[in-house]
Each structure stands twice: as C-alpha cells, then as structure tokens.
N, C-alpha and C. Protein backbone atom coordinates (compact mmCIF):
# COMPACT_ATOMS: atom_id res chain seq x y z
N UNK A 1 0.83 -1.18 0.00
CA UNK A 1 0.00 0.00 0.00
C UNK A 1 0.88 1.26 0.00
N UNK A 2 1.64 1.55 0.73
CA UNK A 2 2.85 2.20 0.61
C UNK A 2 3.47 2.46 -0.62
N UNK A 3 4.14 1.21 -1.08
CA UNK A 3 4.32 1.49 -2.65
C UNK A 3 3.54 2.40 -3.40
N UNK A 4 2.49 1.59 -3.23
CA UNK A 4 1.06 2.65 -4.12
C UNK A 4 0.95 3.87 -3.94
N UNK A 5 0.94 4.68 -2.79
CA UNK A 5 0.79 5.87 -2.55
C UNK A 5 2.28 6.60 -3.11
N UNK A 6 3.51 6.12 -3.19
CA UNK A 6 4.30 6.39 -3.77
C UNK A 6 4.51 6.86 -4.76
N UNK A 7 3.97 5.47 -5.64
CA UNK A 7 3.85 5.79 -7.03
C UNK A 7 2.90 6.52 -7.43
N UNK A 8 1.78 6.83 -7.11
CA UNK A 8 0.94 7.73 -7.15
C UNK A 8 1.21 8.80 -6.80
N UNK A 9 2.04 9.56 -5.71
CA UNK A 9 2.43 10.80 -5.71
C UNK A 9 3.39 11.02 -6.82
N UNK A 10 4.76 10.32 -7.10
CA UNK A 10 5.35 10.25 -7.88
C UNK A 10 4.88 10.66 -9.53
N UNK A 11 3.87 9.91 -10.00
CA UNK A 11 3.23 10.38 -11.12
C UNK A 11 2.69 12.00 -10.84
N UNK A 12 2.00 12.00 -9.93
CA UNK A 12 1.42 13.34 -9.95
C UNK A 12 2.76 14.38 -10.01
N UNK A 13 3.55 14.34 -9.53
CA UNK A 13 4.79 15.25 -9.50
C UNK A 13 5.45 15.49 -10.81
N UNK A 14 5.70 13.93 -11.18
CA UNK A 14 6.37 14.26 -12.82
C UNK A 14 5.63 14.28 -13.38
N UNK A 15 4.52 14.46 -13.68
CA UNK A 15 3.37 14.79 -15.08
C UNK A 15 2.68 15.72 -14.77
N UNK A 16 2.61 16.17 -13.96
CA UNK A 16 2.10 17.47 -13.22
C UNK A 16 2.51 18.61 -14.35
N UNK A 17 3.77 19.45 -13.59
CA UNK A 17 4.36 20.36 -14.37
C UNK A 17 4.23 20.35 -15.77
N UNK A 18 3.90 19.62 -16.64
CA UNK A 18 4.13 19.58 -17.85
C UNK A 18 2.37 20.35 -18.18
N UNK A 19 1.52 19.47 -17.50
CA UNK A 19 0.12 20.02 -17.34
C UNK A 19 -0.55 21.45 -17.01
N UNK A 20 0.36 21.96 -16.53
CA UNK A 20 -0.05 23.73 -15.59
C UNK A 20 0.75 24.58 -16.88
N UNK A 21 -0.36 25.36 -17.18
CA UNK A 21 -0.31 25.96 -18.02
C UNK A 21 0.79 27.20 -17.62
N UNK A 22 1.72 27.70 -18.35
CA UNK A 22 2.63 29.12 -17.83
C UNK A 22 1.84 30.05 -18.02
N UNK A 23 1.99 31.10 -16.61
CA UNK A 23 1.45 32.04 -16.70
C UNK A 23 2.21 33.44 -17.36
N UNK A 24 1.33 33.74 -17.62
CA UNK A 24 1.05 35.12 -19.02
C UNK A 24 1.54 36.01 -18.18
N UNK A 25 2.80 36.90 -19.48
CA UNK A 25 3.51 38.22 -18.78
C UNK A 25 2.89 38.99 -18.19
N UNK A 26 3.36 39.97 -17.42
CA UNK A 26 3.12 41.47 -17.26
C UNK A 26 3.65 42.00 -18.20
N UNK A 27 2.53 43.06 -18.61
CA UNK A 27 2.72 44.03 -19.06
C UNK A 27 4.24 45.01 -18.63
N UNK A 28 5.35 45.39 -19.22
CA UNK A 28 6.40 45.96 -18.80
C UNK A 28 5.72 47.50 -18.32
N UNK A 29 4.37 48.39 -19.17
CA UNK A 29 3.92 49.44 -18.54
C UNK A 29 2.46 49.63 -18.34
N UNK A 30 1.93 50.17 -18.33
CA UNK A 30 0.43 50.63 -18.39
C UNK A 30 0.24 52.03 -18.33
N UNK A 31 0.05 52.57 -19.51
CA UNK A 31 -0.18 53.92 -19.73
C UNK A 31 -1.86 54.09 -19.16
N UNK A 32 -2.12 55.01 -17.83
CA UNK A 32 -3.42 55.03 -17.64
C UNK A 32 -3.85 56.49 -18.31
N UNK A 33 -5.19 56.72 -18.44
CA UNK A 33 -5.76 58.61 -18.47
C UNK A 33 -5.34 59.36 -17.77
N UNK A 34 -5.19 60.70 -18.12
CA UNK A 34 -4.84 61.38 -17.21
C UNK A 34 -5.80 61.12 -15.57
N UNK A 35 -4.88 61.56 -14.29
CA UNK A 35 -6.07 61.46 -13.01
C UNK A 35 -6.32 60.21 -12.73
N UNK A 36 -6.91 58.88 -13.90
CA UNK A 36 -7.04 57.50 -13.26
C UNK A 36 -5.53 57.04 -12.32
N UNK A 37 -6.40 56.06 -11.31
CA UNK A 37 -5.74 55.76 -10.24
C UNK A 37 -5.76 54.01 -10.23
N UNK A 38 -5.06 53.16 -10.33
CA UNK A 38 -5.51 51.83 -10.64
C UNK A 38 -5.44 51.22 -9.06
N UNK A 39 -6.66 50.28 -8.87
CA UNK A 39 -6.79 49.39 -8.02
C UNK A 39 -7.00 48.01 -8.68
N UNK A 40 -7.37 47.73 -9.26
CA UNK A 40 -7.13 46.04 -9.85
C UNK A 40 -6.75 45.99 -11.06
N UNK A 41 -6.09 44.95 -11.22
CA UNK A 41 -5.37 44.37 -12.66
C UNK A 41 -5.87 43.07 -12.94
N UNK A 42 -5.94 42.52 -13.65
CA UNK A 42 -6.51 40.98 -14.37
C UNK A 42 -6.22 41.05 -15.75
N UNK A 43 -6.13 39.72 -16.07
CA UNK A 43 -5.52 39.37 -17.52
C UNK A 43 -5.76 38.34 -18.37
N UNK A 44 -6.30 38.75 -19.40
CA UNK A 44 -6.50 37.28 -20.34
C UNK A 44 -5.16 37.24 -21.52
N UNK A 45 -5.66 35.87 -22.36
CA UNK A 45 -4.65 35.73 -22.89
C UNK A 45 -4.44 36.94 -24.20
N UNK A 46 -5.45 37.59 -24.54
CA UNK A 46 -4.76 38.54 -25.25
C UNK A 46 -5.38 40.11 -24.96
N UNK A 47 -5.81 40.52 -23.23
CA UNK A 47 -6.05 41.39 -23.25
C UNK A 47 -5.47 41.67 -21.82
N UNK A 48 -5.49 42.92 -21.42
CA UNK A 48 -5.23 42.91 -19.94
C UNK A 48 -6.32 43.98 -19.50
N UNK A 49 -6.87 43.90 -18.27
CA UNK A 49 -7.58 45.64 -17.75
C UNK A 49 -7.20 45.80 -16.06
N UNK A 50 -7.37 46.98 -16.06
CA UNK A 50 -7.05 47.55 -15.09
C UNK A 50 -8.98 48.85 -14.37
N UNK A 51 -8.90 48.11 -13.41
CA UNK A 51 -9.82 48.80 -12.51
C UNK A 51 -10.01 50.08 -11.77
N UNK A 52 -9.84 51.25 -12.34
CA UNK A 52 -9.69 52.30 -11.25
C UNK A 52 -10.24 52.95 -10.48
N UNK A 53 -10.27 53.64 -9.39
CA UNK A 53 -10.25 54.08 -8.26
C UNK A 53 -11.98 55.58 -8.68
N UNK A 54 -12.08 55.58 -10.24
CA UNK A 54 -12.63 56.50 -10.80
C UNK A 54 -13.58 55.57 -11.32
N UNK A 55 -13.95 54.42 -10.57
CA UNK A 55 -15.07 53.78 -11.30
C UNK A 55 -15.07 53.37 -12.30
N UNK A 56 -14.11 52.83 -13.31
CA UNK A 56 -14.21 52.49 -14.82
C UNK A 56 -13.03 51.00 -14.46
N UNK A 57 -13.46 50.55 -15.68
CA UNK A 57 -12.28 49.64 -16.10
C UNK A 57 -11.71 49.51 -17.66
N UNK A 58 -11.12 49.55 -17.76
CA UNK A 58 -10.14 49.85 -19.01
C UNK A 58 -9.82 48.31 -19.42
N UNK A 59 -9.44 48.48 -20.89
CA UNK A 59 -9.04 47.33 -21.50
C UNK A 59 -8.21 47.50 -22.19
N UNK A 60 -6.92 46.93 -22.21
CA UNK A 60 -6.18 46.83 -23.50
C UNK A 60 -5.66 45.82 -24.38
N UNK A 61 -5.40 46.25 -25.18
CA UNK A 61 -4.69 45.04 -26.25
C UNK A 61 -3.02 44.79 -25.88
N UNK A 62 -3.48 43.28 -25.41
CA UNK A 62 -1.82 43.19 -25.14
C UNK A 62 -0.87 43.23 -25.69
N UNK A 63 -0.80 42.76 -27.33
CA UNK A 63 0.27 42.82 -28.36
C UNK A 63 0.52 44.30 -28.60
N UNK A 64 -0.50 45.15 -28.36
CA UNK A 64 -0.55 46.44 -29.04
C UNK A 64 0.39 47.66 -27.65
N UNK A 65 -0.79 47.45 -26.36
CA UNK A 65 -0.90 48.08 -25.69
C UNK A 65 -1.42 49.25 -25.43
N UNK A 66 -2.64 48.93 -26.68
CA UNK A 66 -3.72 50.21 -26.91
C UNK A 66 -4.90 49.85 -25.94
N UNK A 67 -5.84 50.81 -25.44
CA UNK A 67 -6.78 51.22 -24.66
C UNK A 67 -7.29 50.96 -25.64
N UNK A 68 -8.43 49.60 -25.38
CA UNK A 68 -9.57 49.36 -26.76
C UNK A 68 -11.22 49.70 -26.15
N UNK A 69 -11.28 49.35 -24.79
CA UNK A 69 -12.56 49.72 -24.35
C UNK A 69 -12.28 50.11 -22.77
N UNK A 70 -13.44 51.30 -22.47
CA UNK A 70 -13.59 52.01 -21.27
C UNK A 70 -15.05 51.80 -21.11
N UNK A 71 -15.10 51.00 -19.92
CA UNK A 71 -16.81 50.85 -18.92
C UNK A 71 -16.26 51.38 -17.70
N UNK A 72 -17.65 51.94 -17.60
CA UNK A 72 -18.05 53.16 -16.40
C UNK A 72 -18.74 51.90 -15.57
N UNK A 73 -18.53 52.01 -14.27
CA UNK A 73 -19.17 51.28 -13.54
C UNK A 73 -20.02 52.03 -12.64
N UNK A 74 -21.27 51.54 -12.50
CA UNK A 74 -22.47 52.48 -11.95
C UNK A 74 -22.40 52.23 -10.60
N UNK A 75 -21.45 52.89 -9.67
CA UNK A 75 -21.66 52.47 -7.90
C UNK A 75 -23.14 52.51 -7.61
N UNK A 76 -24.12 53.11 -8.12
CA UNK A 76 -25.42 52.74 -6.96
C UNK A 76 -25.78 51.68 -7.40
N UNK A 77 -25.75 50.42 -8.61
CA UNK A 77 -26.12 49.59 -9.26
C UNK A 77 -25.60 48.40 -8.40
N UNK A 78 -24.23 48.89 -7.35
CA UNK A 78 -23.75 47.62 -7.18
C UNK A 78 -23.95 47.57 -5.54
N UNK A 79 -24.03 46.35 -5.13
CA UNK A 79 -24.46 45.81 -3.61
C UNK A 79 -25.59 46.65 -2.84
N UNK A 80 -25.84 45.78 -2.00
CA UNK A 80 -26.94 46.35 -0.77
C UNK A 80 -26.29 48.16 -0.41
C-alpha cells in the first residue's frame, strides 16, 4: 500500500508540471488617463484591464498596448 501511494504521488509530481499551463507576462507598462488611479489588474490571454479608483475599467490590447474599451461602472447599481 505504501508502494502505491508512492507511485501515485510520484506520477502526480512528474506529469504534473508539464500540465499547468505558464502564466502570461506582465505588461512591462500601463499607460493610464490622465487622473485615473488603478486598483485592480486581471488578464486574459490577449487582453489585460485595469480597474480604477474612478469607477471604470479599461481594457487593453496586449500585443498592441492600446486602450480598446472604457466601462463606467455604476456604484449605486452595485451591492446592498
């Protein structure tokens, strides 16, 4: 039984790593609007946005590093 749990961790270890996907650069900058203030960042594989402090969230193109879309987020819309 021992054995078993062995070899079973064992597999999970070496076939593991090969399975977990690498995670996606940072951006080296982020040019924000004038005045925006960033509080969150998140990232897909070909976009990144940033959350600011001014209620919006921004999107950009990661290859580019152009600002492709700006949503306004409505604070009375959100929670109790």
């Amino acid at each position: 039984m021992i054995v078993g749990v062995i070899t079973v961790v064992g597999l999970l270890v070496t076939r593991m790593p090969g399975a977990i996907r690498a995670s996606l650069p940072l951006p080296d900058q982020i040019i924000l609007p004038d005045g925006a203030v960033a509080q969150a960042f998140t990232q897909g594989t070909h976009w990144y946005a940033v959350v600011t402090a001014q209620d919006q969230i921004l999107i950009y193109n990661r290859s580019s590093g152009a600002l492709v879309q700006e949503i306004a987020i409505n604070p009375a819309a959100t929670g109790p």
